[in-house]
PDB file of N, CA and C in Angstrom:
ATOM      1  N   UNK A   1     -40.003 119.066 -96.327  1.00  0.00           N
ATOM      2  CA  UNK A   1     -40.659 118.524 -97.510  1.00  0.00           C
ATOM      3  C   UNK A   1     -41.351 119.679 -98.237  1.00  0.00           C
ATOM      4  N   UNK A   2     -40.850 119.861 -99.250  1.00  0.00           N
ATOM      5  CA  UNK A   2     -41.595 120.790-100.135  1.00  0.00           C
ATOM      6  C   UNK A   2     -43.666 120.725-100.699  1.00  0.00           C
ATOM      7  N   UNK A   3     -43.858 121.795-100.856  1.00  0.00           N
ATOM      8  CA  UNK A   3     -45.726 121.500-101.242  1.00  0.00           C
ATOM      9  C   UNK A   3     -45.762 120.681-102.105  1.00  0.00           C
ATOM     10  N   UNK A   4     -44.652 120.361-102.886  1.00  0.00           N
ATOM     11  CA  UNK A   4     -45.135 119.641-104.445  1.00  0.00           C
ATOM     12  C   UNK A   4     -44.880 118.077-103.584  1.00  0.00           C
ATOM     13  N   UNK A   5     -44.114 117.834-103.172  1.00  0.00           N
ATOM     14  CA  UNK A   5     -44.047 116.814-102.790  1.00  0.00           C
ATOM     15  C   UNK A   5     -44.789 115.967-101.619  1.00  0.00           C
ATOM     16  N   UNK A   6     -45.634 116.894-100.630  1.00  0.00           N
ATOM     17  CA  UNK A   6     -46.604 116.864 -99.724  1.00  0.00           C
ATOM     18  C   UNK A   6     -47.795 116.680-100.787  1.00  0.00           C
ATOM     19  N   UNK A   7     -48.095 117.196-101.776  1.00  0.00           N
ATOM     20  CA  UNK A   7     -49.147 117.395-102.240  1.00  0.00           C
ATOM     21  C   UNK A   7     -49.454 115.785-103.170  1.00  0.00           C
ATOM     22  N   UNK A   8     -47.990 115.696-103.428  1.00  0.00           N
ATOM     23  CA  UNK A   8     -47.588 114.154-104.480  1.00  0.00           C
ATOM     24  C   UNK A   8     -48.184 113.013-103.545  1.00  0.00           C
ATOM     25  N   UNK A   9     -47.557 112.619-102.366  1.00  0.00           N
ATOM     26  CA  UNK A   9     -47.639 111.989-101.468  1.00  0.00           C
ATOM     27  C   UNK A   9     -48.899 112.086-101.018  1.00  0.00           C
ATOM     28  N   UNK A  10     -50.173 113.118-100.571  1.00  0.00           N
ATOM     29  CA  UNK A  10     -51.528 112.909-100.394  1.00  0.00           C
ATOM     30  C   UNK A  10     -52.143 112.468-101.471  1.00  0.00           C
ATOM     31  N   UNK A  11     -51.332 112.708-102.707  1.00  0.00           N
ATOM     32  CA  UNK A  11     -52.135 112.212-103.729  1.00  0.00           C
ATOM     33  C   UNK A  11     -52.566 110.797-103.822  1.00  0.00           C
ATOM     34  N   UNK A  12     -50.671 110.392-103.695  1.00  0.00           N
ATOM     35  CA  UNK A  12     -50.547 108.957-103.871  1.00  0.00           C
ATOM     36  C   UNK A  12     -51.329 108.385-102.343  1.00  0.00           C
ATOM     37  N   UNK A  13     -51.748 108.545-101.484  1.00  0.00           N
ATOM     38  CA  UNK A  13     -52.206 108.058 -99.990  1.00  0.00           C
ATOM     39  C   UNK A  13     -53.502 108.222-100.140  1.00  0.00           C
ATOM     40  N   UNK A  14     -54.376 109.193-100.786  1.00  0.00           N
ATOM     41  CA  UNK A  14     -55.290 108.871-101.205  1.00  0.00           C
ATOM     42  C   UNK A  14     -56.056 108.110-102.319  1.00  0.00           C
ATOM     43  N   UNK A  15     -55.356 107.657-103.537  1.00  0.00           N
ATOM     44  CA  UNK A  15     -55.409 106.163-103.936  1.00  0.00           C
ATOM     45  C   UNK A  15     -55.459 105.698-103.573  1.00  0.00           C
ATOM     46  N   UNK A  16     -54.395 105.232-102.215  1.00  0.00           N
ATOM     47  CA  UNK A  16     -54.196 104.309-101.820  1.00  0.00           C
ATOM     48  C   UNK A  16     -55.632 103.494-100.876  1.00  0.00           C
ATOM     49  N   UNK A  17     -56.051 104.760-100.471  1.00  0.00           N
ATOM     50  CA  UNK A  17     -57.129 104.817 -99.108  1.00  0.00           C
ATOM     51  C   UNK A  17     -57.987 103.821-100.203  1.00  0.00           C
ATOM     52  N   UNK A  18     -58.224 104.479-102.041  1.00  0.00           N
ATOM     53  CA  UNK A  18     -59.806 104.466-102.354  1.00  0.00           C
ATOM     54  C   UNK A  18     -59.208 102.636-102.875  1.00  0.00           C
ATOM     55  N   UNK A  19     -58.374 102.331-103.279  1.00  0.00           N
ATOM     56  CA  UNK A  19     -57.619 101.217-103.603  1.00  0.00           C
ATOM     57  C   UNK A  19     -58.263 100.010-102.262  1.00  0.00           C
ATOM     58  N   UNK A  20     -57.903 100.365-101.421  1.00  0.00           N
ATOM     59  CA  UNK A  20     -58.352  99.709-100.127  1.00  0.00           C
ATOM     60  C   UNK A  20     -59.543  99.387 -99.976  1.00  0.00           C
ATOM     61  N   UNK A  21     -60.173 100.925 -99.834  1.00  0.00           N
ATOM     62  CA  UNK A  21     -61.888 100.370 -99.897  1.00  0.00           C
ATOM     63  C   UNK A  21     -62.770  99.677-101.233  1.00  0.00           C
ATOM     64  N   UNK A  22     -61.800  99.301-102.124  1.00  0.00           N
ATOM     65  CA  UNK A  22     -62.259  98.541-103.528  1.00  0.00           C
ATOM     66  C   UNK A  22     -62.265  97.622-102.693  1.00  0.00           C
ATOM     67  N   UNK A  23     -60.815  97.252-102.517  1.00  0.00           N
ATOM     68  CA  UNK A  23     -60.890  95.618-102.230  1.00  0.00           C
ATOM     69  C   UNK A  23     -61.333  95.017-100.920  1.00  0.00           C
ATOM     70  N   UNK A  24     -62.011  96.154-100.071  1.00  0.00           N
ATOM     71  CA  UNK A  24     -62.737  95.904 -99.002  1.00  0.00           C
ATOM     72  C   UNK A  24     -64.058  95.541 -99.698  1.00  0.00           C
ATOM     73  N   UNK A  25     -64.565  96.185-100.814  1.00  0.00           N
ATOM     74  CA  UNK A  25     -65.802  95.773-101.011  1.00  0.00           C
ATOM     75  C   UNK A  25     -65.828  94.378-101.929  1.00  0.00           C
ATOM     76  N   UNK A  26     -65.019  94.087-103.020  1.00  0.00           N
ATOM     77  CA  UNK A  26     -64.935  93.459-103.262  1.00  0.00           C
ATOM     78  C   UNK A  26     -64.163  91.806-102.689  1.00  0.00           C
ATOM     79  N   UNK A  27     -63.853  91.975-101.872  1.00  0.00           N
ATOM     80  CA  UNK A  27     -63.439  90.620-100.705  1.00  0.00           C
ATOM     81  C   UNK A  27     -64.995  90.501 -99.998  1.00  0.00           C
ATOM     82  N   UNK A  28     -65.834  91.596 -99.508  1.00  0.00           N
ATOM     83  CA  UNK A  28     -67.033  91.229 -98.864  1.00  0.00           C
ATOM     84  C   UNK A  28     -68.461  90.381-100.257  1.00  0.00           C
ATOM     85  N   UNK A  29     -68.086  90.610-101.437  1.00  0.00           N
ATOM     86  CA  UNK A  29     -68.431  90.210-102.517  1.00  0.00           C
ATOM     87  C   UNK A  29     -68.329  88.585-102.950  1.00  0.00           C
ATOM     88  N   UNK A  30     -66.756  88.940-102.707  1.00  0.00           N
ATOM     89  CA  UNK A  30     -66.352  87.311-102.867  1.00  0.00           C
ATOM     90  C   UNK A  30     -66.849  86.176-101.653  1.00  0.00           C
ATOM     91  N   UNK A  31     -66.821  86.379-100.444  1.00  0.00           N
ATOM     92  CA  UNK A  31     -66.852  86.197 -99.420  1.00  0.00           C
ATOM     93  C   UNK A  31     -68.737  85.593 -99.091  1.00  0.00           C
ATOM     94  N   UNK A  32     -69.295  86.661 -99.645  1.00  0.00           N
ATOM     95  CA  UNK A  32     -71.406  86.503-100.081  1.00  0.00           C
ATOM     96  C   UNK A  32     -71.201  85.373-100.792  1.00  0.00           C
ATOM     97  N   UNK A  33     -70.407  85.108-102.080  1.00  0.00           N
ATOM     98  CA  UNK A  33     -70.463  84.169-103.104  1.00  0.00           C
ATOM     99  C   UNK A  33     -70.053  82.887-102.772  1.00  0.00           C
ATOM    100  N   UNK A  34     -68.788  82.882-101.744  1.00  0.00           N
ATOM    101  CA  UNK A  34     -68.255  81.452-101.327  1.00  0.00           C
ATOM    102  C   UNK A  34     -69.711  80.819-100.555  1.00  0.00           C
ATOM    103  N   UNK A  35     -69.952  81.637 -99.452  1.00  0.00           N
ATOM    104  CA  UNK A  35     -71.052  81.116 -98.318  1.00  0.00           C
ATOM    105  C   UNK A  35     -72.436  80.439 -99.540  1.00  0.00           C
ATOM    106  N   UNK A  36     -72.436  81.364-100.829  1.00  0.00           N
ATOM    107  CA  UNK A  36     -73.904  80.764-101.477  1.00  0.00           C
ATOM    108  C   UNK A  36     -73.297  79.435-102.225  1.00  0.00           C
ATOM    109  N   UNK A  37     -71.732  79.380-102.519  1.00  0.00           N
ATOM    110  CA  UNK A  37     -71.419  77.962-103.056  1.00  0.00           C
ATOM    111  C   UNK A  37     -71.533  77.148-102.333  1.00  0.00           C
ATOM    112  N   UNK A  38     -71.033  77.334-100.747  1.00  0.00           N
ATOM    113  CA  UNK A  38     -70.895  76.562 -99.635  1.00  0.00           C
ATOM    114  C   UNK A  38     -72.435  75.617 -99.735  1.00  0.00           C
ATOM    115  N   UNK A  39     -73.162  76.621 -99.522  1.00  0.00           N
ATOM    116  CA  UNK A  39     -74.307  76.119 -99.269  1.00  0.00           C
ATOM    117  C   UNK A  39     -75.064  75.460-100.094  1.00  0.00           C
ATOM    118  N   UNK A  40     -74.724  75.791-101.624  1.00  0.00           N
ATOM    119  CA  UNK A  40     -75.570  74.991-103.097  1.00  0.00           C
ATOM    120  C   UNK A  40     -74.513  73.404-102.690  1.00  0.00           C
ATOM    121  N   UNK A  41     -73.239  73.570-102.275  1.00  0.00           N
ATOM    122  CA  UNK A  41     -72.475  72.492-102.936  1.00  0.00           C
ATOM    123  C   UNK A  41     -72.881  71.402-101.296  1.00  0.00           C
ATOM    124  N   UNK A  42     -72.968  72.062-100.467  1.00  0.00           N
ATOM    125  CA  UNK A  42     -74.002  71.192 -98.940  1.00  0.00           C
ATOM    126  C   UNK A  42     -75.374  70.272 -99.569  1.00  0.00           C
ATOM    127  N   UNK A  43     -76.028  71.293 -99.812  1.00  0.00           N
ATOM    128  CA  UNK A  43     -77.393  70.581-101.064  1.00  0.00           C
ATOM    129  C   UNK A  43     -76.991  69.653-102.061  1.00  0.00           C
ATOM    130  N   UNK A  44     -76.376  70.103-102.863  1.00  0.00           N
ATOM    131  CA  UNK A  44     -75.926  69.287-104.000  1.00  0.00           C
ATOM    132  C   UNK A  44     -75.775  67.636-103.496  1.00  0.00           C
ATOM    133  N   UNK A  45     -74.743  67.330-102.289  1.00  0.00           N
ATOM    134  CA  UNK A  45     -74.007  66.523-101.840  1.00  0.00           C
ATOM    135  C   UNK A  45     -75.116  65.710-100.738  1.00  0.00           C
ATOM    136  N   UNK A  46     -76.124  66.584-100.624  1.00  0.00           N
ATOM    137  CA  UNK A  46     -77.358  65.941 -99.678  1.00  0.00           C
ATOM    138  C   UNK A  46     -78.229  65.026-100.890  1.00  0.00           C
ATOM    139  N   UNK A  47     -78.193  66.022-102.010  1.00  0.00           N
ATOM    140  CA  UNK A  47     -79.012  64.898-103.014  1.00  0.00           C
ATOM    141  C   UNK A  47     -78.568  63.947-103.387  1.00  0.00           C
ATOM    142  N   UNK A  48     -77.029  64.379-103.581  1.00  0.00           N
ATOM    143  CA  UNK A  48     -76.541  62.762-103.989  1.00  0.00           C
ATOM    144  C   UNK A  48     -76.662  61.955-103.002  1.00  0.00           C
ATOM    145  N   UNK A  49     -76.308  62.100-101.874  1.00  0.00           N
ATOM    146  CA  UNK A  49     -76.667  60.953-101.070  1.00  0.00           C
ATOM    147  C   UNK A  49     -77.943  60.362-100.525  1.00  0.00           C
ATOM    148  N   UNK A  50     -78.680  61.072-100.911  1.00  0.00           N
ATOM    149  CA  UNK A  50     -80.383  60.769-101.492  1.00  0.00           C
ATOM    150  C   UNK A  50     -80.038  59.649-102.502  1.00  0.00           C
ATOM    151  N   UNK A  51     -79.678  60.325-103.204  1.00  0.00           N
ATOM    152  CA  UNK A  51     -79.779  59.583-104.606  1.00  0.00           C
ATOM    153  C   UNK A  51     -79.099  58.096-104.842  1.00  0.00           C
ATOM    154  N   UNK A  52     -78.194  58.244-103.925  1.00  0.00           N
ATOM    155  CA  UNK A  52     -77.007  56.966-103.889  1.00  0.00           C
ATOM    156  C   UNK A  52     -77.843  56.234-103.265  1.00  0.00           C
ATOM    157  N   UNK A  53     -78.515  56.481-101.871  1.00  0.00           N
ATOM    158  CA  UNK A  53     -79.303  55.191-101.126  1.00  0.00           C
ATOM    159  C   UNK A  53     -80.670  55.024-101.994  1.00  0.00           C
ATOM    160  N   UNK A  54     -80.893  55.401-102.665  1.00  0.00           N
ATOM    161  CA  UNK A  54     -82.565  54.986-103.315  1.00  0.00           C
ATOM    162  C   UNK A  54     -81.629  53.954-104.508  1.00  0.00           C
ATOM    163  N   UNK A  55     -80.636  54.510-105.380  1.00  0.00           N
ATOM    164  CA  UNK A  55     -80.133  53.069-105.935  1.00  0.00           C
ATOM    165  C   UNK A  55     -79.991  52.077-105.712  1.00  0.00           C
ATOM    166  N   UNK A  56     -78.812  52.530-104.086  1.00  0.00           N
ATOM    167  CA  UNK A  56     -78.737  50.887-103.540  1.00  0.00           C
ATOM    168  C   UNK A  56     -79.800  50.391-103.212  1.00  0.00           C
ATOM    169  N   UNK A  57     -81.160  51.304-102.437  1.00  0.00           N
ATOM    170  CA  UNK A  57     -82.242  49.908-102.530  1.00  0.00           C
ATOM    171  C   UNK A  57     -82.915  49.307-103.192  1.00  0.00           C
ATOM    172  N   UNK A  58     -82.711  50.240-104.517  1.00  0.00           N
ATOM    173  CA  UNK A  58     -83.614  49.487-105.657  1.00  0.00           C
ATOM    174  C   UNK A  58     -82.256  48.390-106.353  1.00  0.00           C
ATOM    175  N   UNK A  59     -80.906  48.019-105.874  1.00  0.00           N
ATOM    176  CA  UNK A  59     -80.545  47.247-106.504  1.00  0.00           C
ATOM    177  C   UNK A  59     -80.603  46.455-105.457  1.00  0.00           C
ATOM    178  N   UNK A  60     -80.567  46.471-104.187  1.00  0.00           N
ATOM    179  CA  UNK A  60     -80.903  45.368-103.033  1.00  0.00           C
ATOM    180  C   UNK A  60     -82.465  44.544-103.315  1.00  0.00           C
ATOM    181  N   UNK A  61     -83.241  45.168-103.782  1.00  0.00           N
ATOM    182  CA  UNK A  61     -85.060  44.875-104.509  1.00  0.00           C
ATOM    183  C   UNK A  61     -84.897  44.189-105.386  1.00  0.00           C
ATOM    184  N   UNK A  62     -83.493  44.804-106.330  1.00  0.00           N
ATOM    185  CA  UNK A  62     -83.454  43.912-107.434  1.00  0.00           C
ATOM    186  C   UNK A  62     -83.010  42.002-107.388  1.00  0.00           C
ATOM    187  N   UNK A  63     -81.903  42.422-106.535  1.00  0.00           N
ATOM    188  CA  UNK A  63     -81.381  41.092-105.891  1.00  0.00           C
ATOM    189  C   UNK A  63     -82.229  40.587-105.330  1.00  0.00           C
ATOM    190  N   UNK A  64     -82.978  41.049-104.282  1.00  0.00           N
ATOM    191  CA  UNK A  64     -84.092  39.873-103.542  1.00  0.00           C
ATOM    192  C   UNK A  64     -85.001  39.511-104.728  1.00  0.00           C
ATOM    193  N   UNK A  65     -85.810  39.833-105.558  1.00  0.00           N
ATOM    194  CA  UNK A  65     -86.174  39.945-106.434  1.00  0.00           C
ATOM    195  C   UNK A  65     -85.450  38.459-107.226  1.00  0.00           C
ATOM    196  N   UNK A  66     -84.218  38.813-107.883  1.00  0.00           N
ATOM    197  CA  UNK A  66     -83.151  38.129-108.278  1.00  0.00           C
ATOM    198  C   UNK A  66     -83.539  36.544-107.796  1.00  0.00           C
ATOM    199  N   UNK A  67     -83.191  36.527-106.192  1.00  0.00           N
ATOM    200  CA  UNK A  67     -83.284  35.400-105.692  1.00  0.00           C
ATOM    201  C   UNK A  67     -84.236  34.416-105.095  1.00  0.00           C
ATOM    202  N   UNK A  68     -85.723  34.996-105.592  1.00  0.00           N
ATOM    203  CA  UNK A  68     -86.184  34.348-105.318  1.00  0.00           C
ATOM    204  C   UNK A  68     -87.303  33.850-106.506  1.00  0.00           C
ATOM    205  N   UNK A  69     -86.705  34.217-107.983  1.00  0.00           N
ATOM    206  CA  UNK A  69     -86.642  33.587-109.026  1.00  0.00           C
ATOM    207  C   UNK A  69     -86.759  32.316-109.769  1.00  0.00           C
TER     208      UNK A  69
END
């Protein structure tokens, strides 16, 4: 293998290396962001179901309420 072509080839292999460690950092990026959705969309889904049983008892209140009218 000639220098020009040894020299081509470290070139291109060292892109390659810095190419890699992009998307090493950026997958550990994405990866921070899923776990903070994970966790807003856990909350989110805790309030609604907060939220769903305080309806139904204020429409169960409403009905007793209702029936004894």
């Amino acid at each position: 293998m000639e220098d020009a072509d040894l020299q081509a080839l470290t070139s291109k292999l060292e892109l390659l290396v810095q190419r890699v460690e992009q998307l090493k950092a950026q997958n550990k990026i994405l990866i921070a962001h899923e776990q903070a959705w994970r966790g807003e969309r856990a909350h989110l889904i805790e309030k609604n179901e907060l939220a769903r049983h305080k309806v139904e008892s204020m429409i169960s209140r409403l009905k007793a309420l209702e029936q004894d009218s």
